[in-house]
C-alpha atoms as a PDB file:
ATOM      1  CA  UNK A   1     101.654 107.973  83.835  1.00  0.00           C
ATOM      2  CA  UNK A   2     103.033 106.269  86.919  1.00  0.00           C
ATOM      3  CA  UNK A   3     101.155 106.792  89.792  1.00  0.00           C
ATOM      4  CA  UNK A   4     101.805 106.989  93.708  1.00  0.00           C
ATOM      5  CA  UNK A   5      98.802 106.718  96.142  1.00  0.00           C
ATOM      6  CA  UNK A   6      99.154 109.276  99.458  1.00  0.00           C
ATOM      7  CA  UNK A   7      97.606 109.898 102.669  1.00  0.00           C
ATOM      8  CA  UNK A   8      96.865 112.857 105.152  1.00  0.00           C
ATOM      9  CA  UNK A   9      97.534 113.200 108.203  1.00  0.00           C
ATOM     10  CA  UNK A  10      96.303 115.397 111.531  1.00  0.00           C
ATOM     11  CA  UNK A  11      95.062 119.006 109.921  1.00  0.00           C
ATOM     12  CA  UNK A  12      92.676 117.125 107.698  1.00  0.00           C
ATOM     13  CA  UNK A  13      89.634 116.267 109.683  1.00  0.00           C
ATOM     14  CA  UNK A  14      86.133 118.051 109.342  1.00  0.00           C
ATOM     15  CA  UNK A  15      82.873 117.003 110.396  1.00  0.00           C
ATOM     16  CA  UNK A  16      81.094 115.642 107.666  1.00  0.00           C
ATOM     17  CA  UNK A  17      84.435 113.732 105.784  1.00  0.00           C
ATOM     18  CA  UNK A  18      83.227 110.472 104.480  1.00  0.00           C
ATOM     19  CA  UNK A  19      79.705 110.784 104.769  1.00  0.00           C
ATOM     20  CA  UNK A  20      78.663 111.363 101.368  1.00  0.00           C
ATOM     21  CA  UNK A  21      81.119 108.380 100.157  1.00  0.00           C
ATOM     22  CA  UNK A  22      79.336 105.956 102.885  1.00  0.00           C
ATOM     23  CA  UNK A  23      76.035 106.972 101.419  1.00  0.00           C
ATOM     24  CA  UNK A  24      77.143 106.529  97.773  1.00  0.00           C
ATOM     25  CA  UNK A  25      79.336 103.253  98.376  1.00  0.00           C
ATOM     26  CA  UNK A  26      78.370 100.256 100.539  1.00  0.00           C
ATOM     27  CA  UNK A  27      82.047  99.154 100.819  1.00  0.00           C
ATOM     28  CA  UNK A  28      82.956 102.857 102.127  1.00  0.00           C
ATOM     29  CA  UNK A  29      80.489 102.428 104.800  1.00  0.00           C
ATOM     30  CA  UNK A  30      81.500  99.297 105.800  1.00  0.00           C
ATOM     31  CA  UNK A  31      84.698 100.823 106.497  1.00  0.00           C
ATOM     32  CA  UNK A  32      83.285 102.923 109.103  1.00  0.00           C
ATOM     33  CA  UNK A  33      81.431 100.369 110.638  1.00  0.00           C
ATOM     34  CA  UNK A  34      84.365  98.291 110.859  1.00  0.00           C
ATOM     35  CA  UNK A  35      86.313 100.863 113.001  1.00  0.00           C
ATOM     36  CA  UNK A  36      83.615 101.609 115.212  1.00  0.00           C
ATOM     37  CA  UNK A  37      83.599  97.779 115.742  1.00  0.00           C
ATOM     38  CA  UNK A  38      87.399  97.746 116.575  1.00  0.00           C
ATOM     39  CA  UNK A  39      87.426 100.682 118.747  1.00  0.00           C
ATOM     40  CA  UNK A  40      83.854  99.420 120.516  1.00  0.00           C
ATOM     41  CA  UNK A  41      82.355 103.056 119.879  1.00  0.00           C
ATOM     42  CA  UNK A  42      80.241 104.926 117.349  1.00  0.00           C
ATOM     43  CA  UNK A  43      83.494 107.188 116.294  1.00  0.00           C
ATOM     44  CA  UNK A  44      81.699 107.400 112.480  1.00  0.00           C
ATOM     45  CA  UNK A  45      79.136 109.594 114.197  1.00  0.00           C
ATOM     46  CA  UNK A  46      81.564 111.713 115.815  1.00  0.00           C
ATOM     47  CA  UNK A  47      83.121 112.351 112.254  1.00  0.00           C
ATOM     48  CA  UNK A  48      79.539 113.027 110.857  1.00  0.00           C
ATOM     49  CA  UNK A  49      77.630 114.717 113.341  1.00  0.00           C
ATOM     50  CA  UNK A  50      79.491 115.341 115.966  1.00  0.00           C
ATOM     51  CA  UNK A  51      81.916 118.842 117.548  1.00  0.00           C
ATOM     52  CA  UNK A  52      85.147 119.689 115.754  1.00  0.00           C
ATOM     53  CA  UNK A  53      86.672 120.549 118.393  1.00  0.00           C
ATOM     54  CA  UNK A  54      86.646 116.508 119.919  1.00  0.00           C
ATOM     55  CA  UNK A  55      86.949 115.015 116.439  1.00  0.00           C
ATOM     56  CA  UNK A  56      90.420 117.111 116.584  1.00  0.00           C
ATOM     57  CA  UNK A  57      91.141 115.153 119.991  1.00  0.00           C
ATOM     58  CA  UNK A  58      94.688 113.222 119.043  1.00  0.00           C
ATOM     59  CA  UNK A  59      92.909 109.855 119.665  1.00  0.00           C
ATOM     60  CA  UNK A  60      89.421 110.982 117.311  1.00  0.00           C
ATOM     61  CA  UNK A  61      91.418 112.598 114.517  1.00  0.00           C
ATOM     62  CA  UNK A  62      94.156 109.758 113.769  1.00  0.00           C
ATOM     63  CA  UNK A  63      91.612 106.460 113.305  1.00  0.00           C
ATOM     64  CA  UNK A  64      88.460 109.384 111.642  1.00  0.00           C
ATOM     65  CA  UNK A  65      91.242 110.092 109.560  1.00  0.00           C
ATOM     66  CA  UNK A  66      92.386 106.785 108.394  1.00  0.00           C
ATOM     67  CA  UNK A  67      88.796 105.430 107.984  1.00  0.00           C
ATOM     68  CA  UNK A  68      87.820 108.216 105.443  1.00  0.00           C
ATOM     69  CA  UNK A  69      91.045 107.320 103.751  1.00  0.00           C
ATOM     70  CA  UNK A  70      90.128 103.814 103.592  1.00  0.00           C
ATOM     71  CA  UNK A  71      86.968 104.414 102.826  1.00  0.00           C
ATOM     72  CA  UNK A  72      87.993 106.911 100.061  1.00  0.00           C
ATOM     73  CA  UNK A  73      90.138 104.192  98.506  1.00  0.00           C
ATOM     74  CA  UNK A  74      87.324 101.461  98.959  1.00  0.00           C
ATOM     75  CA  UNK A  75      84.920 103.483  96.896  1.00  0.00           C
ATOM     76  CA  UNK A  76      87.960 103.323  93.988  1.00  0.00           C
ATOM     77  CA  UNK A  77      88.164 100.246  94.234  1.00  0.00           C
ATOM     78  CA  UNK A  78      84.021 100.043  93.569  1.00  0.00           C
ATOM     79  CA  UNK A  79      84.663 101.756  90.381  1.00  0.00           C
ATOM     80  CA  UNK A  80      88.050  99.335  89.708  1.00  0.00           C
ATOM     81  CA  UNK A  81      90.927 100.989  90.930  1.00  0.00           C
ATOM     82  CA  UNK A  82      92.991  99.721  93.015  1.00  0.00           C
ATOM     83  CA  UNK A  83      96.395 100.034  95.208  1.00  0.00           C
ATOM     84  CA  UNK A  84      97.759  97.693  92.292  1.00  0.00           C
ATOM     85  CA  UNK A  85      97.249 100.747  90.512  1.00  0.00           C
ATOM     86  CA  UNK A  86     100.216 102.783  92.296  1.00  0.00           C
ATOM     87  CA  UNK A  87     103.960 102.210  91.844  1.00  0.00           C
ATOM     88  CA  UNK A  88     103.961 103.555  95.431  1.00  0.00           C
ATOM     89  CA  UNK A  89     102.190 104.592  98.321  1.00  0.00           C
ATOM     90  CA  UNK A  90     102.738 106.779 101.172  1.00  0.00           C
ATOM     91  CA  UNK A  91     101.169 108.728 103.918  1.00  0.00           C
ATOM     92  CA  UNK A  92     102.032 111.859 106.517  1.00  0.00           C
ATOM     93  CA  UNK A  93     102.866 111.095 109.587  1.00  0.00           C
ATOM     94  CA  UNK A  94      99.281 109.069 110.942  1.00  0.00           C
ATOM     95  CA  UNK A  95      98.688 108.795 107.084  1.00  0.00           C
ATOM     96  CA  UNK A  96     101.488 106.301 106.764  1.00  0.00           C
ATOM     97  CA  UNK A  97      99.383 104.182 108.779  1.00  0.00           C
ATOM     98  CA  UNK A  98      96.022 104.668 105.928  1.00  0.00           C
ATOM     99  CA  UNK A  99      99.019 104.030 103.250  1.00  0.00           C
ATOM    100  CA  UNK A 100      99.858 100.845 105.078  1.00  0.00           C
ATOM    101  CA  UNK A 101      96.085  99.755 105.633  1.00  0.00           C
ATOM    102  CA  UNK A 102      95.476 100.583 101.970  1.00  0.00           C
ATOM    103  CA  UNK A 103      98.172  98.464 100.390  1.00  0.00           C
ATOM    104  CA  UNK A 104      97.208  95.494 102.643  1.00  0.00           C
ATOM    105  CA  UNK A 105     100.203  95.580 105.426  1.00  0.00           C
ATOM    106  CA  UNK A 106      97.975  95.930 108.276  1.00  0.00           C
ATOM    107  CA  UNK A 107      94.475  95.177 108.773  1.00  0.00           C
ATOM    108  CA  UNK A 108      92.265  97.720 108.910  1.00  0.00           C
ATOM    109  CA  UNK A 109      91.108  96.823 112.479  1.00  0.00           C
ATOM    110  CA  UNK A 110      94.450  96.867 114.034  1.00  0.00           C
ATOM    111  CA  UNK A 111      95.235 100.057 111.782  1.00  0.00           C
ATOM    112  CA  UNK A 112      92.549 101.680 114.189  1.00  0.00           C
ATOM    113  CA  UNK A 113      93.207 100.190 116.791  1.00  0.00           C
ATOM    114  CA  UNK A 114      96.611 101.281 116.496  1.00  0.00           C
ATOM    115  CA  UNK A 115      95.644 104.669 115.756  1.00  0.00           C
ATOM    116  CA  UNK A 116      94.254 105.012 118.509  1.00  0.00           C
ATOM    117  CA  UNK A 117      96.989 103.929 121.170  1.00  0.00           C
ATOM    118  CA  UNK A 118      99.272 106.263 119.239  1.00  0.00           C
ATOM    119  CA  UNK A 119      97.078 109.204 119.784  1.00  0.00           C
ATOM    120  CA  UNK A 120      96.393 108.711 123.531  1.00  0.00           C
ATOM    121  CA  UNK A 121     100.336 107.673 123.813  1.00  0.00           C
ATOM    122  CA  UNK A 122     101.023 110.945 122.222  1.00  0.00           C
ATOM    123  CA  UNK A 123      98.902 112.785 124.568  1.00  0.00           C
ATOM    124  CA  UNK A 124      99.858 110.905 127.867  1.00  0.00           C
ATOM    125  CA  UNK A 125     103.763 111.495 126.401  1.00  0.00           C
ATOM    126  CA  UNK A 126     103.601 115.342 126.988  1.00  0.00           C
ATOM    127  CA  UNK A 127     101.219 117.595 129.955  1.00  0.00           C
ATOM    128  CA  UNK A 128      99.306 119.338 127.979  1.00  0.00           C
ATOM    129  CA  UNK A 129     100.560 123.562 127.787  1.00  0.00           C
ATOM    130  CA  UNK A 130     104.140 121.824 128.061  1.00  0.00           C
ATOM    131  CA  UNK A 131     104.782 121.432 124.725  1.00  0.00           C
ATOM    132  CA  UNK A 132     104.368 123.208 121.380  1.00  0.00           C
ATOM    133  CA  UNK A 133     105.042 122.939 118.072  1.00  0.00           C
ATOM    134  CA  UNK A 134     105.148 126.557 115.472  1.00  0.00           C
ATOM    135  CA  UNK A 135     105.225 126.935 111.594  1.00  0.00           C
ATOM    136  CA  UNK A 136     108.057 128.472 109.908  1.00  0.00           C
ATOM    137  CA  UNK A 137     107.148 129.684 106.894  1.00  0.00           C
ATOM    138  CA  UNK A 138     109.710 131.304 104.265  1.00  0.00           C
ATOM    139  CA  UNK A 139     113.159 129.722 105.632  1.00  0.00           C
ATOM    140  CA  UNK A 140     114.940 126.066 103.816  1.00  0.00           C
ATOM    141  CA  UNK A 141     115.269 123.305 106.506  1.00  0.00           C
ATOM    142  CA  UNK A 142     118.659 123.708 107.393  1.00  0.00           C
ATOM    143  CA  UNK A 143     117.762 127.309 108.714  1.00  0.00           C
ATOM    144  CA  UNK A 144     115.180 125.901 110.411  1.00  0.00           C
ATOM    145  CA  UNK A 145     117.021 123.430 112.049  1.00  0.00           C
ATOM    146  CA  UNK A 146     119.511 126.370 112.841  1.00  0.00           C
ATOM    147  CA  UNK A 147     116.438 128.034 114.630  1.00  0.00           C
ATOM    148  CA  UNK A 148     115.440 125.194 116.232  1.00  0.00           C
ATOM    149  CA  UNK A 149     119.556 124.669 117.808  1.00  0.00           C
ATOM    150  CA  UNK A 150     119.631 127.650 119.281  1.00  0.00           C
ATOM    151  CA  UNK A 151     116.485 128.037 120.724  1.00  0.00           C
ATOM    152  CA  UNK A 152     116.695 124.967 122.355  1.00  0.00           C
ATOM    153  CA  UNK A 153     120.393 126.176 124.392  1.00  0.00           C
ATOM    154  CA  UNK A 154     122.688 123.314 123.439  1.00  0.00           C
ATOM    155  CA  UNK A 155     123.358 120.604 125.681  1.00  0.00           C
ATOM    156  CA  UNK A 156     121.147 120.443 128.969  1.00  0.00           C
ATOM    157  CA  UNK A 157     118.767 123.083 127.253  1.00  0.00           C
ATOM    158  CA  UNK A 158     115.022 122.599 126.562  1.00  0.00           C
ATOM    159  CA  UNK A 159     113.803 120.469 123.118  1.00  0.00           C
ATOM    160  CA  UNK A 160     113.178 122.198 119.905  1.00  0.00           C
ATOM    161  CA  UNK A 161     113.253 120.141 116.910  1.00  0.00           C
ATOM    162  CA  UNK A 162     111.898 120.441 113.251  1.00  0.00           C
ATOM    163  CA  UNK A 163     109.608 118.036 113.190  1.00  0.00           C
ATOM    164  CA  UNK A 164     108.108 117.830 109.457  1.00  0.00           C
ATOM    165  CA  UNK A 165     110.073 119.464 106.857  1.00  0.00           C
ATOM    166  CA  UNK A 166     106.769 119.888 104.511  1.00  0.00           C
ATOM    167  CA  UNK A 167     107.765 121.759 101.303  1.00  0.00           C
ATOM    168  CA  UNK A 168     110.433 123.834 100.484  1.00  0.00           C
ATOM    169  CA  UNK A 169     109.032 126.861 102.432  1.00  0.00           C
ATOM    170  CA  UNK A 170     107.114 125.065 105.190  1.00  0.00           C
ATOM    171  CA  UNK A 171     109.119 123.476 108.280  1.00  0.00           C
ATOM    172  CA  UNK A 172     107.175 122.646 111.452  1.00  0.00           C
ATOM    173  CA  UNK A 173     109.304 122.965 114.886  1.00  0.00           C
ATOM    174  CA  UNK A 174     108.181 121.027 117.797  1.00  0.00           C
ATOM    175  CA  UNK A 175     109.378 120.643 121.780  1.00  0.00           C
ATOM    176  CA  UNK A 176     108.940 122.775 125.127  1.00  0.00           C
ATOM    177  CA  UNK A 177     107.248 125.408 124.614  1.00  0.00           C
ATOM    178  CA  UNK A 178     109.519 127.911 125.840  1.00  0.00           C
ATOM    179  CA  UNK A 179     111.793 126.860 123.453  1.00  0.00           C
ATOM    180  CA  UNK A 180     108.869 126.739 120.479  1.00  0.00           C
ATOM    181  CA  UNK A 181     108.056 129.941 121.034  1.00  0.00           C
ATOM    182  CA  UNK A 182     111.583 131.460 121.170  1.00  0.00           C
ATOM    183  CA  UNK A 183     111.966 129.743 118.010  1.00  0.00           C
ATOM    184  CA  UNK A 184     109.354 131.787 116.526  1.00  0.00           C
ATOM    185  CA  UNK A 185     111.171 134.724 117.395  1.00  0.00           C
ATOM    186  CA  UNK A 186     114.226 133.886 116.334  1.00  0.00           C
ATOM    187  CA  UNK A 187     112.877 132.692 112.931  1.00  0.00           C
ATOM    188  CA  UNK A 188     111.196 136.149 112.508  1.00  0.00           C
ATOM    189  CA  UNK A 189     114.652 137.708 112.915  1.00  0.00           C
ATOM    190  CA  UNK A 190     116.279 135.651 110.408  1.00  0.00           C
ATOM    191  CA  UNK A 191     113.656 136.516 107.558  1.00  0.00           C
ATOM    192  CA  UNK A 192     111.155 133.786 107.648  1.00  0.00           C
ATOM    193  CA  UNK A 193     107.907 135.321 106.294  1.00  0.00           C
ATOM    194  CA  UNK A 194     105.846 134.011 108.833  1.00  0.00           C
ATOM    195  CA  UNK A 195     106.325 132.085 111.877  1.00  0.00           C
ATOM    196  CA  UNK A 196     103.210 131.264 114.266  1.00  0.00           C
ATOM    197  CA  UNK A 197     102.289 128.456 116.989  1.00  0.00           C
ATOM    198  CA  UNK A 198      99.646 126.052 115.739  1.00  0.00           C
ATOM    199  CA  UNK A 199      96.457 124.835 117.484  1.00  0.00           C
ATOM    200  CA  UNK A 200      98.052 121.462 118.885  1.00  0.00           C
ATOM    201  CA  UNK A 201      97.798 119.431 121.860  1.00  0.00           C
ATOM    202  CA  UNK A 202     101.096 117.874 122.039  1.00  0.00           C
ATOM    203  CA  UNK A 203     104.829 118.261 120.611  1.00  0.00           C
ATOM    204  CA  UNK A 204     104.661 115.681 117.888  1.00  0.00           C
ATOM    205  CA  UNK A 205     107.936 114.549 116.343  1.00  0.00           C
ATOM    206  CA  UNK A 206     110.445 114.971 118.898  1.00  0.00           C
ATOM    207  CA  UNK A 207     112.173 113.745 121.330  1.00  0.00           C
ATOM    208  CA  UNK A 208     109.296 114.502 124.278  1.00  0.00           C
ATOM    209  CA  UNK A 209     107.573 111.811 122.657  1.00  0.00           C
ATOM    210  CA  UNK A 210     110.010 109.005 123.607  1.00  0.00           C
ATOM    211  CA  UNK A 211     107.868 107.472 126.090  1.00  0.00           C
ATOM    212  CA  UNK A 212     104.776 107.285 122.989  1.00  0.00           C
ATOM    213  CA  UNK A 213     107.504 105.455 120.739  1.00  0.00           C
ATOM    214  CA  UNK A 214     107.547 102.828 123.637  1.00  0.00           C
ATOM    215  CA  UNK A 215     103.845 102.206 123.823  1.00  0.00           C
ATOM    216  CA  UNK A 216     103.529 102.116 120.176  1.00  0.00           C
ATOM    217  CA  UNK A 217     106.946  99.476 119.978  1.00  0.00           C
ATOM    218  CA  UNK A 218     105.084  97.412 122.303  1.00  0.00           C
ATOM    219  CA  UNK A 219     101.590  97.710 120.525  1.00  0.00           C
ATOM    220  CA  UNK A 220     103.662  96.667 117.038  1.00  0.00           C
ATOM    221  CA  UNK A 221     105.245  94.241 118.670  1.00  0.00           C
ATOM    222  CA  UNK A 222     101.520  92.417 118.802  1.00  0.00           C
ATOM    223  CA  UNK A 223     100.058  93.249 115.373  1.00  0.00           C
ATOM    224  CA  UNK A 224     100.465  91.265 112.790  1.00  0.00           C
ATOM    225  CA  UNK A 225     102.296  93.352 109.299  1.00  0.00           C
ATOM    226  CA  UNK A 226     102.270  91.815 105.846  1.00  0.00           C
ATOM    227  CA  UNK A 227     104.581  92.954 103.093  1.00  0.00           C
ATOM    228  CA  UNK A 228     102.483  95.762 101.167  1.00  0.00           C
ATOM    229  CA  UNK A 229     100.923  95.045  97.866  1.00  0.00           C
ATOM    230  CA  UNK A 230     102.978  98.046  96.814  1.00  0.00           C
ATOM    231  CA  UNK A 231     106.318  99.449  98.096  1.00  0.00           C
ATOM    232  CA  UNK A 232     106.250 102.197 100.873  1.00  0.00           C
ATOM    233  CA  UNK A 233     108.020 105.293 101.169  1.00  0.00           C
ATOM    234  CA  UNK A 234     108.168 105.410 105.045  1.00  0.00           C
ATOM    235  CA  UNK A 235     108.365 109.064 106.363  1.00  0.00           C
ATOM    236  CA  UNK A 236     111.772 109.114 108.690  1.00  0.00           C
ATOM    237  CA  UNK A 237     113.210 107.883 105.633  1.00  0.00           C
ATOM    238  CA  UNK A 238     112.518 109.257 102.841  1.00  0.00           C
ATOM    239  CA  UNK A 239     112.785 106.058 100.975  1.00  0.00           C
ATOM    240  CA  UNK A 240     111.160 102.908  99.783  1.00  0.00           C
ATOM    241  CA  UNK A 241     110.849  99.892 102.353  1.00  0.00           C
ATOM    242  CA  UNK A 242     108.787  96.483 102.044  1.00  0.00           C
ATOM    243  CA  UNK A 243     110.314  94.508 104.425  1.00  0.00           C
ATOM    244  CA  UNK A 244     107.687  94.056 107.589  1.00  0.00           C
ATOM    245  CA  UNK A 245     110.623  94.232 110.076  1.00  0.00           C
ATOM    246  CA  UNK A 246     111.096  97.185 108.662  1.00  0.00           C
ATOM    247  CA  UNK A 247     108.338  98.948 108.340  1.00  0.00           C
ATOM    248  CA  UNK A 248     107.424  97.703 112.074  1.00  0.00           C
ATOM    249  CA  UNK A 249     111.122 100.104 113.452  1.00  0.00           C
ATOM    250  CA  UNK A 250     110.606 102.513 111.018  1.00  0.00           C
ATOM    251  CA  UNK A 251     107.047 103.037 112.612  1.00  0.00           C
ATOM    252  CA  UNK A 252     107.944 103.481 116.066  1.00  0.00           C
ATOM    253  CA  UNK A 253     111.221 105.561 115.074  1.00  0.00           C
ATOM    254  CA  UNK A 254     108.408 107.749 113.295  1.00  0.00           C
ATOM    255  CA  UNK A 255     106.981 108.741 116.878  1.00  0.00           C
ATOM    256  CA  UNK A 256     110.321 110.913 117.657  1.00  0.00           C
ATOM    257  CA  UNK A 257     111.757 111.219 113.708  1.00  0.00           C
ATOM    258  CA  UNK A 258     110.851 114.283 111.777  1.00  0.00           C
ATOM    259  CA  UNK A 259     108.120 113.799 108.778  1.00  0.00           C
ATOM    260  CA  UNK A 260     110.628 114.422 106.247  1.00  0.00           C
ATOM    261  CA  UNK A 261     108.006 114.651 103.171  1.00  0.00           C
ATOM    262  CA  UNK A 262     109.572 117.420 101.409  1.00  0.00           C
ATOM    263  CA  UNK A 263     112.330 114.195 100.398  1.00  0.00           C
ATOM    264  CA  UNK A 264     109.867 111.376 100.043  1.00  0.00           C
ATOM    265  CA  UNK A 265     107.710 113.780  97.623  1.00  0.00           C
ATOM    266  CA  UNK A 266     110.974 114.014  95.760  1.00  0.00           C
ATOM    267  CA  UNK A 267     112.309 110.138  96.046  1.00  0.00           C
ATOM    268  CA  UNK A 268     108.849 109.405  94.030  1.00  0.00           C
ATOM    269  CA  UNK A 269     109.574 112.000  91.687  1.00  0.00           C
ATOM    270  CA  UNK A 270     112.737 110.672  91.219  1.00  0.00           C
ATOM    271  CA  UNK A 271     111.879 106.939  91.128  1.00  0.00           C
ATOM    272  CA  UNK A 272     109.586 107.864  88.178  1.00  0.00           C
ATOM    273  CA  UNK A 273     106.468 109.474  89.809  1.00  0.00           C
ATOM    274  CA  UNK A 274     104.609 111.941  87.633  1.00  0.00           C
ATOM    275  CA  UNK A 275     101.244 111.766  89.212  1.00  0.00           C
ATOM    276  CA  UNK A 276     100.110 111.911  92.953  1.00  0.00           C
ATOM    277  CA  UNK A 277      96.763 111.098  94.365  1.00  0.00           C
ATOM    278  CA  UNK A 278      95.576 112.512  97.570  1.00  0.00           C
ATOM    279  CA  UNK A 279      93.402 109.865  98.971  1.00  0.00           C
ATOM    280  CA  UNK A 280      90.976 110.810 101.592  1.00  0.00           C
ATOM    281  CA  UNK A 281      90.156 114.536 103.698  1.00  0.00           C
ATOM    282  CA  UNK A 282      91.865 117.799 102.818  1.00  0.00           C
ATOM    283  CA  UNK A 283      93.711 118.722  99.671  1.00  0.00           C
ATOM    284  CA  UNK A 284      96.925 119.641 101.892  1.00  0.00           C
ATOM    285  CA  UNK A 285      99.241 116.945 100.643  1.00  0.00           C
ATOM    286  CA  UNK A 286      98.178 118.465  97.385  1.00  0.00           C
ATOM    287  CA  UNK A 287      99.725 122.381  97.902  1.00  0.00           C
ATOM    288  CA  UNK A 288     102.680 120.900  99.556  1.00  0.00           C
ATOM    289  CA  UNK A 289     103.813 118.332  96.449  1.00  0.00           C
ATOM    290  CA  UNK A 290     102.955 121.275  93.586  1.00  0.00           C
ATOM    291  CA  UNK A 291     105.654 122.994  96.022  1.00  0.00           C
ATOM    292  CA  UNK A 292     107.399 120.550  96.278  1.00  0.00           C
ATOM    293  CA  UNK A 293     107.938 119.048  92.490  1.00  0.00           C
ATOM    294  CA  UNK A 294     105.891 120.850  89.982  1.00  0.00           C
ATOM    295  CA  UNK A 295     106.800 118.357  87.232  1.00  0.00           C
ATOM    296  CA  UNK A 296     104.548 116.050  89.190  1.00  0.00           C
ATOM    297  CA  UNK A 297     100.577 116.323  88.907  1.00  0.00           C
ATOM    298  CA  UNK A 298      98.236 116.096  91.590  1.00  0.00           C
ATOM    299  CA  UNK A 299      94.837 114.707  92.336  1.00  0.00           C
ATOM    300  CA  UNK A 300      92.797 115.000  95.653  1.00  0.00           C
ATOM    301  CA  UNK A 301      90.501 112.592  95.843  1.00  0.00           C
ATOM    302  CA  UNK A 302      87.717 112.737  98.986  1.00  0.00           C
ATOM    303  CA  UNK A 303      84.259 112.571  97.240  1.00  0.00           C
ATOM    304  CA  UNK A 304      82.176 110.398  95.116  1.00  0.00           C
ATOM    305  CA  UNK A 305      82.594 113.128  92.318  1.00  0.00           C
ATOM    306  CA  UNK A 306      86.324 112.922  92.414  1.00  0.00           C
ATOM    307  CA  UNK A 307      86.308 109.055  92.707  1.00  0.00           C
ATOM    308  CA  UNK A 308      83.979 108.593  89.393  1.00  0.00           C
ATOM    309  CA  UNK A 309      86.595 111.097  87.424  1.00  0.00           C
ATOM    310  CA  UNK A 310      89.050 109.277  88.891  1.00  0.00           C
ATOM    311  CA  UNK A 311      88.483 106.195  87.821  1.00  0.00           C
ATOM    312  CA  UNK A 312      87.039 107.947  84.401  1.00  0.00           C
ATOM    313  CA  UNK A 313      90.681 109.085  84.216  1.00  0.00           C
ATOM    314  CA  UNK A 314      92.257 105.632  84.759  1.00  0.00           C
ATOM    315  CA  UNK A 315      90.357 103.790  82.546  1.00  0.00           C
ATOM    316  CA  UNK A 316      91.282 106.217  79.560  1.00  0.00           C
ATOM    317  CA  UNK A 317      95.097 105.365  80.651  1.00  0.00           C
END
């Protein structure tokens, strides 16, 4: 089977992810303490012990995230898999950063450490109650993005964008809130089956988040990215990149660009993907390819259970 490696991103946390992986697998646990190194705080206790409510925070979730990822694919790599293992690798949204960190781009320090800026930029980028982003469930993207036209009033009027086109029956709007939320109405009228506001603290993945994309060009601009061991397929694109220039633009542009993983799912399916991995918290990524591509066979992999039959799996070919 060929095999593609991918990430989560914000959704995913819990208290608790990781922990039994650190206990199990020295290298897992040095992840952890590695990231609470480069962010000069105990954030592995926060993901272990500590209130969901602050892991969820922008700037918690996106580095606890990433580490469990990393850690999740450092405990493979204990039992002898590795990102070698992959034809590709890619992550949504914050996980492109873990896919990145995984296939050796960026370092796993500055991976945090970027992580970090990005989710305070993200949060300084938008007042909090002034922007909102709202699920649209049951309409293709192209309605969405129909939706999302008219409830932001043309030129002059208020942003409304889709933001993540997830799965053929999942597209995620995102801008003012006013707008968001007449979106949601609209949508409702047009025959989506559901339509509702999520539990966020800022409008990801629009354009309100142009002043993020410049802290996060200027933070890129001063870390250090390697070709990755295995190609990416970077999320505003859709497609595979390996160039470092690249990758650095195609980060930033990620800030304000819509997730588009409804296409990337189906650029590895068509570049020969038959098997997907889900490397870290959450089965999400999961649902969404099985909607996505049901040719292609999935794998969530976020305990020391699933790592052993993982690797059981591997080493039968």
């Amino acid at each position: 089977m060929t095999t593609a490696f991918v990430f989560p991103g914000q959704g995913a946390q819990a208290i608790g992810m990781g922990k039994a992986l650190a206990d199990a697998y020295p290298a897992a646990r040095a992840v952890f303490d590695e990231v609470d190194a480069a962010l000069g705080e105990n954030l592995s206790d926060l993901i272990w012990n500590g209130d969901i409510a602050e892991l969820t925070l922008t700037q918690n979730a996106q580095p606890a995230l990433m580490a469990t990822s990393i850690a999740t694919m450092r405990a493979l790599e204990a039992e002898g898999v590795t990102v070698m293992d992959a034809a590709m690798v890619a992550g949504h949204s914050l996980g492109e950063y873990s896919a990145l960190a995984a296939a050796g781009a960026i370092s796993l320090a500055d991976t945090a450490r970027l992580l970090r800026t990005r989710g305070l930029a993200m949060q300084r980028a938008v007042p909090v109650g002034v922007g909102a982003m709202a699920a649209v469930l049951g309409l293709d993207l192209a309605a969405v993005q129909d939706v999302a036209a008219e409830a932001a009033g043309g030129a002059g009027g208020e942003v409304c964008q889709a933001a993540n086109d997830n799965d053929p029956a999942q597209v995620v709007v995102s801008g003012h809130k006013a707008a968001v939320e007449r979106a949601v109405d609209l949508a409702k009228a047009k025959g989506a089956k559901r339509a509702i506001l999520l539990p966020v603290s800022a409008p990801f993945h629009c354009a309100l988040m142009e002043p993020a994309a410049r802290e996060m060009e200027q933070a890129l601009s001063e870390t250090a990215i390697k070709a990755p061991a295995v190609p990416l397929v970077a999320n505003v694109r859709a497609g595979i990149v390996s160039d470092p220039d690249e990758i650095r633009a195609l980060l930033v542009e990620q800030v304000t660009g819509s997730v588009r993983w409804r296409e990337s799912v189906l650029a590895m399916g068509a570049a020969g993907v038959d098997e997907i991995w889900e490397i870290g918290a959450g089965k999400a990524l999961s649902g969404m390819i099985r909607r996505i591509d049901r040719a292609i066979a999935t794998r969530a992999i976020g305990t020391p259970d699933d790592v052993a039959k993982a690797a059981e799996h591997f080493k039968q070919g």
